[in-house]
N, C-alpha and C. Protein backbone atom coordinates (compact mmCIF):
# COMPACT_ATOMS: atom_id res chain seq x y z
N UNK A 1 -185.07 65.14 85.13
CA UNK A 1 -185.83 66.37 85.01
C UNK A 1 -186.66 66.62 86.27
N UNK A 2 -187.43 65.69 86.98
CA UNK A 2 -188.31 65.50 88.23
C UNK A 2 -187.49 66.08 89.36
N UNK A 3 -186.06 65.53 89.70
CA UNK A 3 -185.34 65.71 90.33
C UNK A 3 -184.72 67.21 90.42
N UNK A 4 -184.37 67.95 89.49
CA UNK A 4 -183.96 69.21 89.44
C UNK A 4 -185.38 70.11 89.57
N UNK A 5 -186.77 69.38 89.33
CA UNK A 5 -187.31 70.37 90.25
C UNK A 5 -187.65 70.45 91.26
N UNK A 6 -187.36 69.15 92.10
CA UNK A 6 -187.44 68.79 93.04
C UNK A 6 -186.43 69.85 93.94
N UNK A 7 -184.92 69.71 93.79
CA UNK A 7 -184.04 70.66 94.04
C UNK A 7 -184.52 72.11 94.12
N UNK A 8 -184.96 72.58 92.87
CA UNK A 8 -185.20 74.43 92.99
C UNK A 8 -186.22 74.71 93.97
N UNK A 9 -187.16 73.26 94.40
CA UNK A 9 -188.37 73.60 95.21
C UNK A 9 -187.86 73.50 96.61
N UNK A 10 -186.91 72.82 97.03
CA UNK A 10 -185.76 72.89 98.28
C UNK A 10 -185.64 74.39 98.20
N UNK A 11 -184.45 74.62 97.33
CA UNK A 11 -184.15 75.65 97.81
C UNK A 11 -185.08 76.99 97.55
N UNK A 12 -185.86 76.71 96.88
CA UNK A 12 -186.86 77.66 97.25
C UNK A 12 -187.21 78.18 98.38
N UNK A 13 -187.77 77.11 99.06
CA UNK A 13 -188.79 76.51 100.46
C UNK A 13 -186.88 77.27 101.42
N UNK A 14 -186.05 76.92 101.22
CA UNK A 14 -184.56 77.54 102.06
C UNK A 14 -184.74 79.25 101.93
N UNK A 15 -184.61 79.29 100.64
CA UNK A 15 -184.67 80.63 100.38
C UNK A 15 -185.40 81.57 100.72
N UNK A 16 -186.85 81.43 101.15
CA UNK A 16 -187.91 81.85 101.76
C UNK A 16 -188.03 81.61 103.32
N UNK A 17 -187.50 80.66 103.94
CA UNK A 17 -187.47 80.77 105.02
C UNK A 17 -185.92 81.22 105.91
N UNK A 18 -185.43 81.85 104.79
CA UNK A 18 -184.40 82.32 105.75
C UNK A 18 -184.45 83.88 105.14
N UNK A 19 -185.09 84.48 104.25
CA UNK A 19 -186.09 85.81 104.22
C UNK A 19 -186.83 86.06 105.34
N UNK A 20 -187.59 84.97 105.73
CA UNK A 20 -188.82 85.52 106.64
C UNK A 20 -188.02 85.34 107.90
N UNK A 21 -187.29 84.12 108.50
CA UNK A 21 -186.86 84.07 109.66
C UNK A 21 -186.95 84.99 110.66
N UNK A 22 -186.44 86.26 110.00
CA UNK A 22 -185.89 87.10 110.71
C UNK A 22 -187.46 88.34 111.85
N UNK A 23 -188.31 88.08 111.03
CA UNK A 23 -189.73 88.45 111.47
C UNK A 23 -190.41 87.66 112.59
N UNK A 24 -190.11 86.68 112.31
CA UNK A 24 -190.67 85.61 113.01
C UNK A 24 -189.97 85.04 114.29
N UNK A 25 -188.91 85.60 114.57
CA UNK A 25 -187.43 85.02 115.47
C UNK A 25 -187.37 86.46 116.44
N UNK A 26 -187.71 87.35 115.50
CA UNK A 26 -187.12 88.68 116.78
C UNK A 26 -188.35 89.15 118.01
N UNK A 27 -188.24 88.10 118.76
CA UNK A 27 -189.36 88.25 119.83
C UNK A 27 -188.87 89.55 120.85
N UNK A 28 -187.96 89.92 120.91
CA UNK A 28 -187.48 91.03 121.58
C UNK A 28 -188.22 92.68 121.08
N UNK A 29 -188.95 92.84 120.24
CA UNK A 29 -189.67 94.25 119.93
C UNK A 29 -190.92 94.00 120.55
N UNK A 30 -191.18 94.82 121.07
CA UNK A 30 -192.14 95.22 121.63
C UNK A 30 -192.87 96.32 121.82
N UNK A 31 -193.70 96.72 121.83
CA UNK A 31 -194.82 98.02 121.78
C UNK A 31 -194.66 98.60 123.47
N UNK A 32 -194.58 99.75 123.75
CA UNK A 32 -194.28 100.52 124.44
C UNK A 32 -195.24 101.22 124.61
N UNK A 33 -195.73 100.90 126.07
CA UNK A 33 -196.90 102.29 126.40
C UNK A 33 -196.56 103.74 126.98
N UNK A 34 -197.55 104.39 126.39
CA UNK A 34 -197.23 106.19 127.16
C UNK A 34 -198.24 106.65 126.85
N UNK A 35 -198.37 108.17 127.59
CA UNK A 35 -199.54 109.01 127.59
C UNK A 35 -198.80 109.94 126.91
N UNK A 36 -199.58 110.50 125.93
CA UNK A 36 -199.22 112.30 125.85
C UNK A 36 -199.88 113.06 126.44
N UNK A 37 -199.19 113.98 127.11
CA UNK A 37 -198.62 114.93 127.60
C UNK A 37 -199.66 116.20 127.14
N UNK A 38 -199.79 116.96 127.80
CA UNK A 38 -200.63 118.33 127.58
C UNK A 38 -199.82 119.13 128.18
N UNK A 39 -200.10 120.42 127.60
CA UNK A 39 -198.99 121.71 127.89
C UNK A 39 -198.99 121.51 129.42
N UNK A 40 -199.65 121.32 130.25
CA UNK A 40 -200.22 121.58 131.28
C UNK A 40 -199.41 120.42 132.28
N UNK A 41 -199.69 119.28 131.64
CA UNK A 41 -198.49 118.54 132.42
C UNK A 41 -197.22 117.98 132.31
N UNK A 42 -196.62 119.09 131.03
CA UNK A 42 -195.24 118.89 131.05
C UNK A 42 -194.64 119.52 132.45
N UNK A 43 -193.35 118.26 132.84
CA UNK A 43 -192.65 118.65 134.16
C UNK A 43 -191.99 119.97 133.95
N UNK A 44 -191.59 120.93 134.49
CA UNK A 44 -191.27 121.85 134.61
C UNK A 44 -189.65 121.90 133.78
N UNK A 45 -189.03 121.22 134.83
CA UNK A 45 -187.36 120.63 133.58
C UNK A 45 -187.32 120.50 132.41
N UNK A 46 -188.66 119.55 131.72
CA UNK A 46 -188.42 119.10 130.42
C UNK A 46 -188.83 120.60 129.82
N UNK A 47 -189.70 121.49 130.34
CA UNK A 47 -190.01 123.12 129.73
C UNK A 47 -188.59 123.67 129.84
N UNK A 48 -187.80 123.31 130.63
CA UNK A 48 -186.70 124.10 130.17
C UNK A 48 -185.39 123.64 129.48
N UNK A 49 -185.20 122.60 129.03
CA UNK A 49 -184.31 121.99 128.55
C UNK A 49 -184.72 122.22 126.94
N UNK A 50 -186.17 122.19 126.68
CA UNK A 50 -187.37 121.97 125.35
C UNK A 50 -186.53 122.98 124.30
N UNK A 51 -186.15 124.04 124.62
CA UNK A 51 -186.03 124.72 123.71
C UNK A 51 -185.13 124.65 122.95
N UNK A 52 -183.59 123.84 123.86
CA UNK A 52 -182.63 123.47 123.12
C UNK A 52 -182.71 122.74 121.96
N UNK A 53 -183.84 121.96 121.99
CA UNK A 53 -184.20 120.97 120.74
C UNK A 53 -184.95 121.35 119.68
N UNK A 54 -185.80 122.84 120.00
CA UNK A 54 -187.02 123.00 119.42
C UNK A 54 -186.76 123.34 117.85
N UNK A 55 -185.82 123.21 116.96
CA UNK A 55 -184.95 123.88 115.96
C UNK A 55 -184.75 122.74 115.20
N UNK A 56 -184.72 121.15 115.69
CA UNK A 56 -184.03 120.28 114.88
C UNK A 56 -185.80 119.05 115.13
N UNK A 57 -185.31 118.31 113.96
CA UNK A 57 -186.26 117.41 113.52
C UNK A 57 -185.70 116.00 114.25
N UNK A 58 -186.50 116.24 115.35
CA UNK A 58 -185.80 114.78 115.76
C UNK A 58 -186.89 113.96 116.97
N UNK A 59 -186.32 113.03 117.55
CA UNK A 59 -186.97 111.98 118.70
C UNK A 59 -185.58 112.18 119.78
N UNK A 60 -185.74 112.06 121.39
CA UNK A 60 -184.81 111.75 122.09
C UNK A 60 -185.74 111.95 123.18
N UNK A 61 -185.10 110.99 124.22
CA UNK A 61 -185.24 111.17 125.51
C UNK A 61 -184.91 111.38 126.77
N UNK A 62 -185.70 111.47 127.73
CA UNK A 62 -185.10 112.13 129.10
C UNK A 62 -185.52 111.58 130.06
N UNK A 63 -184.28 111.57 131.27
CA UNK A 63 -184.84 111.13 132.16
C UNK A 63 -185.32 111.74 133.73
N UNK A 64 -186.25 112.02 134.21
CA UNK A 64 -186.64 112.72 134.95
C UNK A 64 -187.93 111.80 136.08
N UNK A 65 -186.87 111.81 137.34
CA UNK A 65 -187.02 111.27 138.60
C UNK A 65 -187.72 109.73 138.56
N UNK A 66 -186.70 109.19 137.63
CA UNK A 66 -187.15 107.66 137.55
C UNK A 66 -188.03 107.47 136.69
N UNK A 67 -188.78 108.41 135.84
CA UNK A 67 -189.98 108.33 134.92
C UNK A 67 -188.59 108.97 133.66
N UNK A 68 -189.34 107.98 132.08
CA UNK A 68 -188.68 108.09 130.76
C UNK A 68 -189.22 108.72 130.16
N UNK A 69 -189.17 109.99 129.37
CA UNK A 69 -190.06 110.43 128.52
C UNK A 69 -189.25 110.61 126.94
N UNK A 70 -190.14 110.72 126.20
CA UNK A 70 -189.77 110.80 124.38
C UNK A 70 -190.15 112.15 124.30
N UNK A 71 -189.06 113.26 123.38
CA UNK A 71 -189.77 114.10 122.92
C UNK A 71 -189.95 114.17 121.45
N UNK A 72 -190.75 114.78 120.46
CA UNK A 72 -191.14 114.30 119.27
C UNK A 72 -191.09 115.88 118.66
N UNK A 73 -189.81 116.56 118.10
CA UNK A 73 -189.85 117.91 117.64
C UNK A 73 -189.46 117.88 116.34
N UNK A 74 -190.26 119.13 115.37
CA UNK A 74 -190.35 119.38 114.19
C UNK A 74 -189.31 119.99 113.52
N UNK A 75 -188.59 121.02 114.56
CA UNK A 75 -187.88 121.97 113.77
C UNK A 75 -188.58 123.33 113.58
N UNK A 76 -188.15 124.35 113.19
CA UNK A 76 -188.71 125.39 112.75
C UNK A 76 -189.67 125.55 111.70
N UNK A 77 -190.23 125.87 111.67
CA UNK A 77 -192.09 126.07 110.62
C UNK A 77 -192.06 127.95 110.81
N UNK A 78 -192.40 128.55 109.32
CA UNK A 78 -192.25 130.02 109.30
C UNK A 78 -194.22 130.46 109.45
N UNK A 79 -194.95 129.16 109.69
CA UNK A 79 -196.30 129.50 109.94
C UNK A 79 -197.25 128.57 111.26
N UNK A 80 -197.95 128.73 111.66
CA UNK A 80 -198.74 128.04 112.30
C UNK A 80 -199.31 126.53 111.40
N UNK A 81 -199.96 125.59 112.53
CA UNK A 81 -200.99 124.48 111.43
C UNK A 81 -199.64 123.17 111.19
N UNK A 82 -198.50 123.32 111.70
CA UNK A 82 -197.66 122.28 111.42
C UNK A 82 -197.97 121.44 112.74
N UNK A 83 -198.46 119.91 112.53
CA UNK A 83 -198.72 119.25 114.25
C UNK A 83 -197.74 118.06 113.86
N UNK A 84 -197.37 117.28 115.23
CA UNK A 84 -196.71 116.21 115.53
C UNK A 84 -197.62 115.13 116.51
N UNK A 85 -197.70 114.23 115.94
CA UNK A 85 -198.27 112.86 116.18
C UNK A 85 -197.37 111.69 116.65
N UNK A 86 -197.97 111.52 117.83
CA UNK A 86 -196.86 110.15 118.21
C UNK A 86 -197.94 108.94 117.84
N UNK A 87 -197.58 108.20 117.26
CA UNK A 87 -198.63 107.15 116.42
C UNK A 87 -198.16 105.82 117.26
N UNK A 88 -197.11 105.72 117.65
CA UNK A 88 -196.41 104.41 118.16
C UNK A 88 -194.85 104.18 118.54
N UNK A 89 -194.46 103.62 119.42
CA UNK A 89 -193.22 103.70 120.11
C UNK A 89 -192.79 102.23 120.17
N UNK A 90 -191.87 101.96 119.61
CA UNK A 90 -191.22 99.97 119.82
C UNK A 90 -190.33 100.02 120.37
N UNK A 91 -189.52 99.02 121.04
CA UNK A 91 -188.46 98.74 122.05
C UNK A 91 -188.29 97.69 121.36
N UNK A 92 -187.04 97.77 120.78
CA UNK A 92 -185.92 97.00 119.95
C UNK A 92 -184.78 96.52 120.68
N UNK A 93 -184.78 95.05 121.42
CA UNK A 93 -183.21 94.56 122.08
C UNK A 93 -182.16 94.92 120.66
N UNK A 94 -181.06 95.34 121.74
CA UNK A 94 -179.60 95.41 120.72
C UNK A 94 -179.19 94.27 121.73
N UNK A 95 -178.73 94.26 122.60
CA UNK A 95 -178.05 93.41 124.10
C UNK A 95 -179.47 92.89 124.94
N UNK A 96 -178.48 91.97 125.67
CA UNK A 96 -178.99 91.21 126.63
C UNK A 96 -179.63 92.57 127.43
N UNK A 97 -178.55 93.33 127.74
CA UNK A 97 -179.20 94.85 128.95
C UNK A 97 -179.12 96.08 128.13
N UNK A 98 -179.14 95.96 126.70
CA UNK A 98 -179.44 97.25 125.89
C UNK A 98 -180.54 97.25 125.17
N UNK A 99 -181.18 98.37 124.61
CA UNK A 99 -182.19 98.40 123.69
C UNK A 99 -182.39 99.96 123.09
N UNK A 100 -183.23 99.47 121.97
CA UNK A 100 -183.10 101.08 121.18
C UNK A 100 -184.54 100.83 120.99
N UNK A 101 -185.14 102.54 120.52
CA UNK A 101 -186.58 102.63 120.68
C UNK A 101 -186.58 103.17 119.43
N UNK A 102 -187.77 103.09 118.42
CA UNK A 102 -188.57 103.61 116.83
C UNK A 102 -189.42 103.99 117.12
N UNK A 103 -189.31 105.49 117.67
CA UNK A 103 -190.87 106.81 117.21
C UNK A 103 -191.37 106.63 116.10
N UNK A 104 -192.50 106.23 116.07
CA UNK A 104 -193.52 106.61 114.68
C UNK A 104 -194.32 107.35 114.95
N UNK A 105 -193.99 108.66 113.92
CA UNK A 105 -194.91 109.85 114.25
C UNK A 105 -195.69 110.25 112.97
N UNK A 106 -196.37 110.84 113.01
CA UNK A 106 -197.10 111.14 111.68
C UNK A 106 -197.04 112.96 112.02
N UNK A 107 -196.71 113.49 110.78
CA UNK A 107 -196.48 115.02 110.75
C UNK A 107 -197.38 115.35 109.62
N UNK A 108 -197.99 116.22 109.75
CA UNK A 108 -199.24 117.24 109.32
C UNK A 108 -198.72 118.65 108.85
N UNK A 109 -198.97 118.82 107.66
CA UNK A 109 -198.75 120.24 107.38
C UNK A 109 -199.94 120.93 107.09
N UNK A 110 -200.22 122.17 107.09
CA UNK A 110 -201.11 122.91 106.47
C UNK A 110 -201.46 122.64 105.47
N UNK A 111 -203.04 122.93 104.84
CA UNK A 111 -203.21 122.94 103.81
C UNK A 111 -203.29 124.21 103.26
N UNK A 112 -202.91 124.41 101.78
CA UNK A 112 -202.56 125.68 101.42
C UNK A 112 -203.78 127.02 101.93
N UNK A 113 -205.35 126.05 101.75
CA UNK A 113 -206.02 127.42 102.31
C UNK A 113 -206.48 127.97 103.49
N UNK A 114 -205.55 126.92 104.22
CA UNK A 114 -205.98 127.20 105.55
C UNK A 114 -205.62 128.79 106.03
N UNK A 115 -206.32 128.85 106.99
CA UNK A 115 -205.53 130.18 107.73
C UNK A 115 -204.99 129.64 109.19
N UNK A 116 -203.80 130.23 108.82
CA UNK A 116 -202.97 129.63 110.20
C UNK A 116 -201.79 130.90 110.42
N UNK A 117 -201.35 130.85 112.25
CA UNK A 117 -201.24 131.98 112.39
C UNK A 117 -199.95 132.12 111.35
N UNK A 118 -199.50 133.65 111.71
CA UNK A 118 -197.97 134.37 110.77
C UNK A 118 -196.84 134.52 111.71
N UNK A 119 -195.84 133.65 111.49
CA UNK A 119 -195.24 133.98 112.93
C UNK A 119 -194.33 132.34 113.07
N UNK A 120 -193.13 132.33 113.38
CA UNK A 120 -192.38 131.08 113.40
C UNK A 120 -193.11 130.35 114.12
N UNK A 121 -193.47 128.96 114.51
CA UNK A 121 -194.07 127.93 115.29
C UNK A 121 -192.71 126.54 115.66
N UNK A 122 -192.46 126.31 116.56
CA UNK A 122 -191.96 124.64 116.55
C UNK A 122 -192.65 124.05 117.11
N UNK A 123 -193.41 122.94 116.03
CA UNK A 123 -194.22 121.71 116.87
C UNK A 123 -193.47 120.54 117.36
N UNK A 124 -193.62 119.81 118.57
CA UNK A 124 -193.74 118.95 119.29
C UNK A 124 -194.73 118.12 119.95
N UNK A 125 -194.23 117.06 120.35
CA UNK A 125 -194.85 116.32 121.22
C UNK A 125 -194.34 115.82 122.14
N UNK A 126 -194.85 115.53 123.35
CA UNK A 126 -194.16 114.73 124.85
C UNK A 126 -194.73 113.86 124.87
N UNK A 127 -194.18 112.67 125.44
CA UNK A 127 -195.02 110.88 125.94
C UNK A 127 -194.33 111.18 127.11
N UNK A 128 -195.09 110.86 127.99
CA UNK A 128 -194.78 109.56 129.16
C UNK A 128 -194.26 107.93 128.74
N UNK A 129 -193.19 107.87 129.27
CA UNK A 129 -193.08 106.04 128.86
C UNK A 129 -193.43 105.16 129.89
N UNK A 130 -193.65 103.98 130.03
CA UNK A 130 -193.37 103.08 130.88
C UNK A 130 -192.21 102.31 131.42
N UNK A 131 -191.60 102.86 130.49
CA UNK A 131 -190.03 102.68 130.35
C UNK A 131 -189.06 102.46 131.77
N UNK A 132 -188.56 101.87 132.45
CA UNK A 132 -187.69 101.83 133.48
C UNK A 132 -186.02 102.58 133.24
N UNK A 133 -185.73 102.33 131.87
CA UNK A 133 -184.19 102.57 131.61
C UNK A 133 -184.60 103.16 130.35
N UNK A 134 -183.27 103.73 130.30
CA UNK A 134 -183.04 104.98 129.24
C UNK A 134 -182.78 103.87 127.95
N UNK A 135 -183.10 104.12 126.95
CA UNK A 135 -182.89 103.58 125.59
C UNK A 135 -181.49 104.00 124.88
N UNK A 136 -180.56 102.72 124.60
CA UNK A 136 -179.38 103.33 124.09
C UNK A 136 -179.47 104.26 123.05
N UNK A 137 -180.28 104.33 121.92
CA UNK A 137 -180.72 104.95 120.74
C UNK A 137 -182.15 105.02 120.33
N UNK A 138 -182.17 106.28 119.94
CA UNK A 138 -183.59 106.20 119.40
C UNK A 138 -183.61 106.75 117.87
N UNK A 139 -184.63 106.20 116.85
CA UNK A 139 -185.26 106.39 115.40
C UNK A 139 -185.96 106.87 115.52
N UNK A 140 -186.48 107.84 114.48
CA UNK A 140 -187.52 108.56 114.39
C UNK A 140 -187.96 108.24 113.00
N UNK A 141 -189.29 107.63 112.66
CA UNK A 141 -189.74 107.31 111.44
C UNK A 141 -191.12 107.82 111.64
N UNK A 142 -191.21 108.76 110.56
CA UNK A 142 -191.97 109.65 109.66
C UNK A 142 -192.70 109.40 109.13
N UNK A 143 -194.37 109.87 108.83
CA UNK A 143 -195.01 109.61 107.64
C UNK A 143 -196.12 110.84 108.00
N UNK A 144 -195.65 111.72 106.70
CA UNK A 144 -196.32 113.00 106.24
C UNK A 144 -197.51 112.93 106.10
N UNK A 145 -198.32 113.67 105.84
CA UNK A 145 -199.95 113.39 106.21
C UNK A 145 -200.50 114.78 105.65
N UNK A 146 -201.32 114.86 104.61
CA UNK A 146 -201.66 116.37 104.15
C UNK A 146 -203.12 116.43 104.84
């Protein structure tokens, strides 16, 4: 009887450490620095490329004269008061010379009594990265915020 619980407490102690392993082993993520961006010092290119995206809910980036940037767009909004938050950016190895990046943004909607303007809006956001190379893929993970 001692013995078989001896056993379930093995594989317990197995079972739990090959759950966590995987947290504890992936030294390759890393936190990613950048500035955002003000209307004022978006590069001129990324103002004109912007609009192609301004329609869809997404993260992607660009590269412009050796500097990486993230853009962070909402999609279409039929009112003012919708904002986009870049909260945090990770660099995820896939390869030895690849990697993919996870936008965490936090999105804001109006509250019902606000007054905000009448009139379609697409919110965004721009980072600067520190980034040297373009990211094979990028995620965009969400968390709504009233």
């Amino acid at each position: 009887m001692k013995r078989n619980h001896i056993i379930m407490g093995v594989i317990l102690i197995l079972i739990s450490a090959i759950l966590l392993s995987p947290k504890y082993f992936n030294k390759g993520d890393k936190k990613v620095k950048y500035k955002i961006l003000e209307s004022s010092e978006i590069p001129e290119k990324i103002k004109e490329i912007l609009p192609k995206y301004l329609t869809e809910e997404r993260a992607l980036s660009c590269r412009l004269n050796d500097e990486i940037y993230v853009l962070v767009t909402r999609g279409e909004k039929q009112t003012g008061g919708y904002t986009v938050e870049v909260e945090n950016i990770v660099k995820e190895k896939v390869t030895k010379d690849e990697f993919e990046l996870t936008v965490y943004a936090k999105f804001r909607d109006p509250d019902v009594n606000d007054i905000v303007s009448q009139g379609f809006t697409y919110p965004f956001a721009i980072v600067k990265t520190n980034l040297n190379q373009m990211p094979g893929s990028i995620k965009l993970e969400v968390e709504y915020e009233e």
